[in-house]
Protein backbone atom coordinates (compact mmCIF):
# COMPACT_ATOMS: atom_id res chain seq x y z
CA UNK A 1 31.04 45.39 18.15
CA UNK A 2 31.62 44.03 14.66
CA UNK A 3 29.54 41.07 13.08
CA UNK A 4 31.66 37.76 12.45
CA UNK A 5 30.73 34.81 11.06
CA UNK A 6 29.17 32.09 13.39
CA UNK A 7 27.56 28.47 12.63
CA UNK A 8 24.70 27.73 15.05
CA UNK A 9 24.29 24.07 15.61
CA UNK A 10 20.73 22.80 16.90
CA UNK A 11 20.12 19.51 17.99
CA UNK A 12 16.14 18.53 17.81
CA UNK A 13 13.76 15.63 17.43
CA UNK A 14 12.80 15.10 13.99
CA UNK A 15 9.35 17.08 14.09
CA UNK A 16 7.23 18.76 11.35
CA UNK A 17 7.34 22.11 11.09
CA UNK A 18 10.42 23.12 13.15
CA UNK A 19 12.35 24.12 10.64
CA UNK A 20 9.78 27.16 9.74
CA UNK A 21 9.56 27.87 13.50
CA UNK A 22 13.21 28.54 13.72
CA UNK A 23 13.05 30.18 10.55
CA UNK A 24 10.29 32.94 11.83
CA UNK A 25 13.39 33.64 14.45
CA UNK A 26 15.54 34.61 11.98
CA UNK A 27 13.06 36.76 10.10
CA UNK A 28 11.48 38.53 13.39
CA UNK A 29 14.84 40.15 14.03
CA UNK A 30 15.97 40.87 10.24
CA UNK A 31 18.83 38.12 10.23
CA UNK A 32 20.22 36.76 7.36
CA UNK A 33 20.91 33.08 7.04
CA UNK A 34 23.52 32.79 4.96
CA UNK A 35 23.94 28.63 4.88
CA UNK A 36 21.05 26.19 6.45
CA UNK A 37 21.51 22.67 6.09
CA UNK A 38 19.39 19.22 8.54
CA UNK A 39 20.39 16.40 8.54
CA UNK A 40 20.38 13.04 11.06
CA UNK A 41 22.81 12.31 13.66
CA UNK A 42 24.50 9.08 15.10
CA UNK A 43 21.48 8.92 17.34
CA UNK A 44 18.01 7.99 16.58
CA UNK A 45 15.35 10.40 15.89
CA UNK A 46 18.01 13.35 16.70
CA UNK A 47 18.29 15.82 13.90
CA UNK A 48 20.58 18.45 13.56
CA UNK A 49 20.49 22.17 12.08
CA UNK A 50 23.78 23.65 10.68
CA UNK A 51 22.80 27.53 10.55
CA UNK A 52 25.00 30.11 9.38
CA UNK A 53 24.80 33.98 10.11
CA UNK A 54 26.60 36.97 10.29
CA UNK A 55 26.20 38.87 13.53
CA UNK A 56 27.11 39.65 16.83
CA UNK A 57 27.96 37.55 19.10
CA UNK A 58 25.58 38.90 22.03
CA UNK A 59 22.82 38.69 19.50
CA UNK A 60 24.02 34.90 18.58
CA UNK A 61 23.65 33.91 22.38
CA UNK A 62 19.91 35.52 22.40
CA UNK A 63 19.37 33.48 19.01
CA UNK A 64 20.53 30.23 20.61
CA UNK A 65 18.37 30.99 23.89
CA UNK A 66 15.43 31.73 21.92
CA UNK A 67 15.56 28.32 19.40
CA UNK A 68 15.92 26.16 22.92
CA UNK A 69 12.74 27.58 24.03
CA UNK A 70 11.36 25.32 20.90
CA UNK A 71 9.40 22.29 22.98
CA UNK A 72 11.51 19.50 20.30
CA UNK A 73 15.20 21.41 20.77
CA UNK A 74 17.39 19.61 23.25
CA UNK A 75 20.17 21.92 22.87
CA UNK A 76 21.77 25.08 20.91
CA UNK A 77 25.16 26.20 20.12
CA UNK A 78 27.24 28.64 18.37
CA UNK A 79 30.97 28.78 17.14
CA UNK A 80 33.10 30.54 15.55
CA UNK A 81 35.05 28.81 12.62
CA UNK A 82 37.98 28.13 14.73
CA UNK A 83 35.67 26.01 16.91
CA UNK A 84 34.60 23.46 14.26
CA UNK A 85 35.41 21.18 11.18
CA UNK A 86 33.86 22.02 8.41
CA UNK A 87 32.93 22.25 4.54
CA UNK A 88 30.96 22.50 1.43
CA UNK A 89 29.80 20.42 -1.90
CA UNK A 90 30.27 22.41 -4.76
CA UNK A 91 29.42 21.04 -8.41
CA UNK A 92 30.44 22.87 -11.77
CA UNK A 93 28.97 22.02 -14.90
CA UNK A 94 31.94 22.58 -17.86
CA UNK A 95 31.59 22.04 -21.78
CA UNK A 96 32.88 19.26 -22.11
CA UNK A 97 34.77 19.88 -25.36
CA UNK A 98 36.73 22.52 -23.64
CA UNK A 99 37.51 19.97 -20.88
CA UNK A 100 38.50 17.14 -24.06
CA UNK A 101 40.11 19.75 -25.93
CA UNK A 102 42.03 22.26 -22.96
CA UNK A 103 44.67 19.72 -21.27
CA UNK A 104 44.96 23.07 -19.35
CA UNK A 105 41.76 22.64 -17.88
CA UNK A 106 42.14 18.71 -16.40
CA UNK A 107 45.36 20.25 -15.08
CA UNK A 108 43.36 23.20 -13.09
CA UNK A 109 40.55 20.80 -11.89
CA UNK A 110 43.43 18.11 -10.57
CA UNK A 111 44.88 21.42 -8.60
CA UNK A 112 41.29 22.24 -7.02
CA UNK A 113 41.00 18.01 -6.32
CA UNK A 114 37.80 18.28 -8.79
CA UNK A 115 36.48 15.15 -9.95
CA UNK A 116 33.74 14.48 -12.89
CA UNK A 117 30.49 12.62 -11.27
CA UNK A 118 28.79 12.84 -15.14
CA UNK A 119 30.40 12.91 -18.45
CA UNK A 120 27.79 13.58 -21.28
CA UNK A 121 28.49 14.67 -24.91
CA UNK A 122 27.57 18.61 -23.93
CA UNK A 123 28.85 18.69 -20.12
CA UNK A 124 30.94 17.55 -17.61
CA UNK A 125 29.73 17.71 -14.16
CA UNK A 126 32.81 17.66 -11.83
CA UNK A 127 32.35 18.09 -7.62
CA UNK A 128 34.94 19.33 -5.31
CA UNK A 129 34.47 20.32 -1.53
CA UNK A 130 36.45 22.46 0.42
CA UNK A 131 35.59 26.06 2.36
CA UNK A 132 33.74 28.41 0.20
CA UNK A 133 36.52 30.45 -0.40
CA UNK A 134 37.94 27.56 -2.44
CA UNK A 135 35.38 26.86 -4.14
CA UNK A 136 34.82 30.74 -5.18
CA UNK A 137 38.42 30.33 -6.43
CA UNK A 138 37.42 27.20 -8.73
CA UNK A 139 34.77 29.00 -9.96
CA UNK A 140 36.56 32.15 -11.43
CA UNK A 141 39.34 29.82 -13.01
CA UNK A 142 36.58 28.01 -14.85
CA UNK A 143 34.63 30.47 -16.76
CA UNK A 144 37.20 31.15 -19.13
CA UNK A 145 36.69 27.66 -20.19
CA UNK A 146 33.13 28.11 -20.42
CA UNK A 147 31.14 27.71 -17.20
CA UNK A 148 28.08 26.65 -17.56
CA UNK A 149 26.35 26.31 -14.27
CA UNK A 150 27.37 26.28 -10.62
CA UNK A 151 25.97 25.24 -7.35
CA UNK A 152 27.41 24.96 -4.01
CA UNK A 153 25.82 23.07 -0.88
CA UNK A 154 25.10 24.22 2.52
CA UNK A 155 27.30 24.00 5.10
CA UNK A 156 28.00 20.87 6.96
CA UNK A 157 30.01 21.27 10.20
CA UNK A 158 31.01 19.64 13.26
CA UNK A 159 32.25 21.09 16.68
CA UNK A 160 35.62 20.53 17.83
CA UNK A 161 34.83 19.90 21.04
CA UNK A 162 31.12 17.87 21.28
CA UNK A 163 31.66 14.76 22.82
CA UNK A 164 30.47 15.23 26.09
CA UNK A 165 27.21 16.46 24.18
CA UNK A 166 26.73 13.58 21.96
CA UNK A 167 27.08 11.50 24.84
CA UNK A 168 24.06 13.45 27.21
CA UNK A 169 21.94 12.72 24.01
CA UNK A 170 22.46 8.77 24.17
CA UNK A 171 21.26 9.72 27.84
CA UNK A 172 17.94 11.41 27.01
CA UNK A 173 16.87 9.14 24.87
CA UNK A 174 17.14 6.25 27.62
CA UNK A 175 15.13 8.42 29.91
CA UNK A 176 11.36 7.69 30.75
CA UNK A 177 9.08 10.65 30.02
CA UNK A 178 8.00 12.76 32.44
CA UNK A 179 11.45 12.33 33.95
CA UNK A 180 12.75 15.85 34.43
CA UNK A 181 15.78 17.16 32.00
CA UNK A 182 17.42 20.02 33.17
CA UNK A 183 17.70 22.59 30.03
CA UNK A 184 20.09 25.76 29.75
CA UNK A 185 22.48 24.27 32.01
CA UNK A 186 25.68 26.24 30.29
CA UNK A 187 23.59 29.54 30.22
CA UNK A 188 24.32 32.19 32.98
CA UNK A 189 21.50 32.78 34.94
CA UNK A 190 21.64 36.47 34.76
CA UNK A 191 21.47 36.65 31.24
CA UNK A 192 18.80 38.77 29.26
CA UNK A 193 16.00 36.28 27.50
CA UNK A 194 15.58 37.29 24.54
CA UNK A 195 11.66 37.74 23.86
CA UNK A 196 9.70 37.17 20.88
C-alpha cells in the first residue's frame, strides 16, 4: 500500500493539555505531521484539530481510533482531499522598491490574487490563500524580485459531507451528564484497536 495524503479532523472540548496528548500519538509511531492547526467551532466549548499526515490509510483508521480513546474527544475523522474544502494563508514579504519599481511584479501578484496587508518604506507584506501548491508557485515567481521572507499557515479544512455531525454535537451538549453517549458508532466492531 502506498502513503497518500489525509487530513484528520478531531472534534474535542477545549481542555489543557490535549493537544500534547495527541501529539505523543503521532510521535509513539514515528508519524510526521505535516500541517496542525485548532481552532473553535460553531458550537460552544467544541474545538477542532485539522491534522495533516502522510500515511496509510489502515494506519490513519488506527490513528483516529486511538485519539477517540482521549476522555475530551467526541469524535475523529479522516479524508482524503477529495472529501473536503480546504486551504492555506500564505504571506510574502517583497522589497518594496522592486514592487514600486517592477510593474511586472503588481502584474504577477494580481495573477496569484495577492494582496499587500503592510506597505512600509523597506517591505511589502502581501497575503494570498489557496492550496499549497499555489502558493509554492507564488513563491518561486517572487524571488527574482527579491524575496525576503515567507510563511505559510496551517491547514484549515472542512468536510464535504459533516452535517449530520455538527448536528449530534448541538445534541451532546444538551445532554445531562452521566447520560450515556454511545462512542465509535461508525467503527466496525471487528476492527484491530490500535494499542499504545
Amino acid at each position: 500500500m502506498n502513503k497518500q495524503e489525509f487530513t484528520i479532523t478531531v472534534y474535542t472540548e477545549n481542555q489543557v493539555g490535549l493537544l500534547n496528548r495527541i501529539a505523543i500519538i503521532f510521535s509513539r509511531r514515528k508519524i510526521n505531521i505535516e500541517s496542525l492547526n485548532t481552532s473553535p467551532t460553531e458550537v460552544d466549548s467544541v474545538h477542532r484539530f485539522t491534522i495533516v499526515i502522510n500515511e496509510i490509510e489502515e494506519v490513519v483508521k488506527k490513528l483516529c481510533r486511538q485519539i477517540e480513546k482521549q476522555v475530551e474527544v467526541l469524535k475523529a475523522y479522516y479524508n482524503t482531499e477529495e472529501e473536503i474544502v480546504w486551504q492555506e494563508l500564505a504571506l510574502y514579504k517583497v522589497s518594496t522598491d522592486a514592487i514600486a519599481e517592477k510593474v511586472k511584479v503588481e502584474r504577477l501578484l494580481r495573477e496569484y490574487g495577492a494582496r499587500a496587508v503592510a506597505i512600509r518604506k523597506d517591505y511589502t507584506v502581501f497575503e494570498t490563500t489557496g492550496h499549497r501548491e499555489e502558493t509554492d508557485n507564488l513563491i518561486k515567481a517572487l524571488e527574482p524580485y527579491g524575496l525576503i521572507e515567507f510563511v505559510r499557515s496551517a491547514r484549515v479544512a472542512i468536510i464535504k459531507a459533516s452535517n449530520s455531525f455538527h448536528d449530534r454535537l448541538k445534541e451532546f451538549e444538551k445532554k445531562e451528564p452521566g447520560e450515556e453517549v454511545i462512542e465509535n458508532e461508525y467503527l466496525d466492531k471487528n476492527e484491530e484497536v490500535f494499542t499504545m
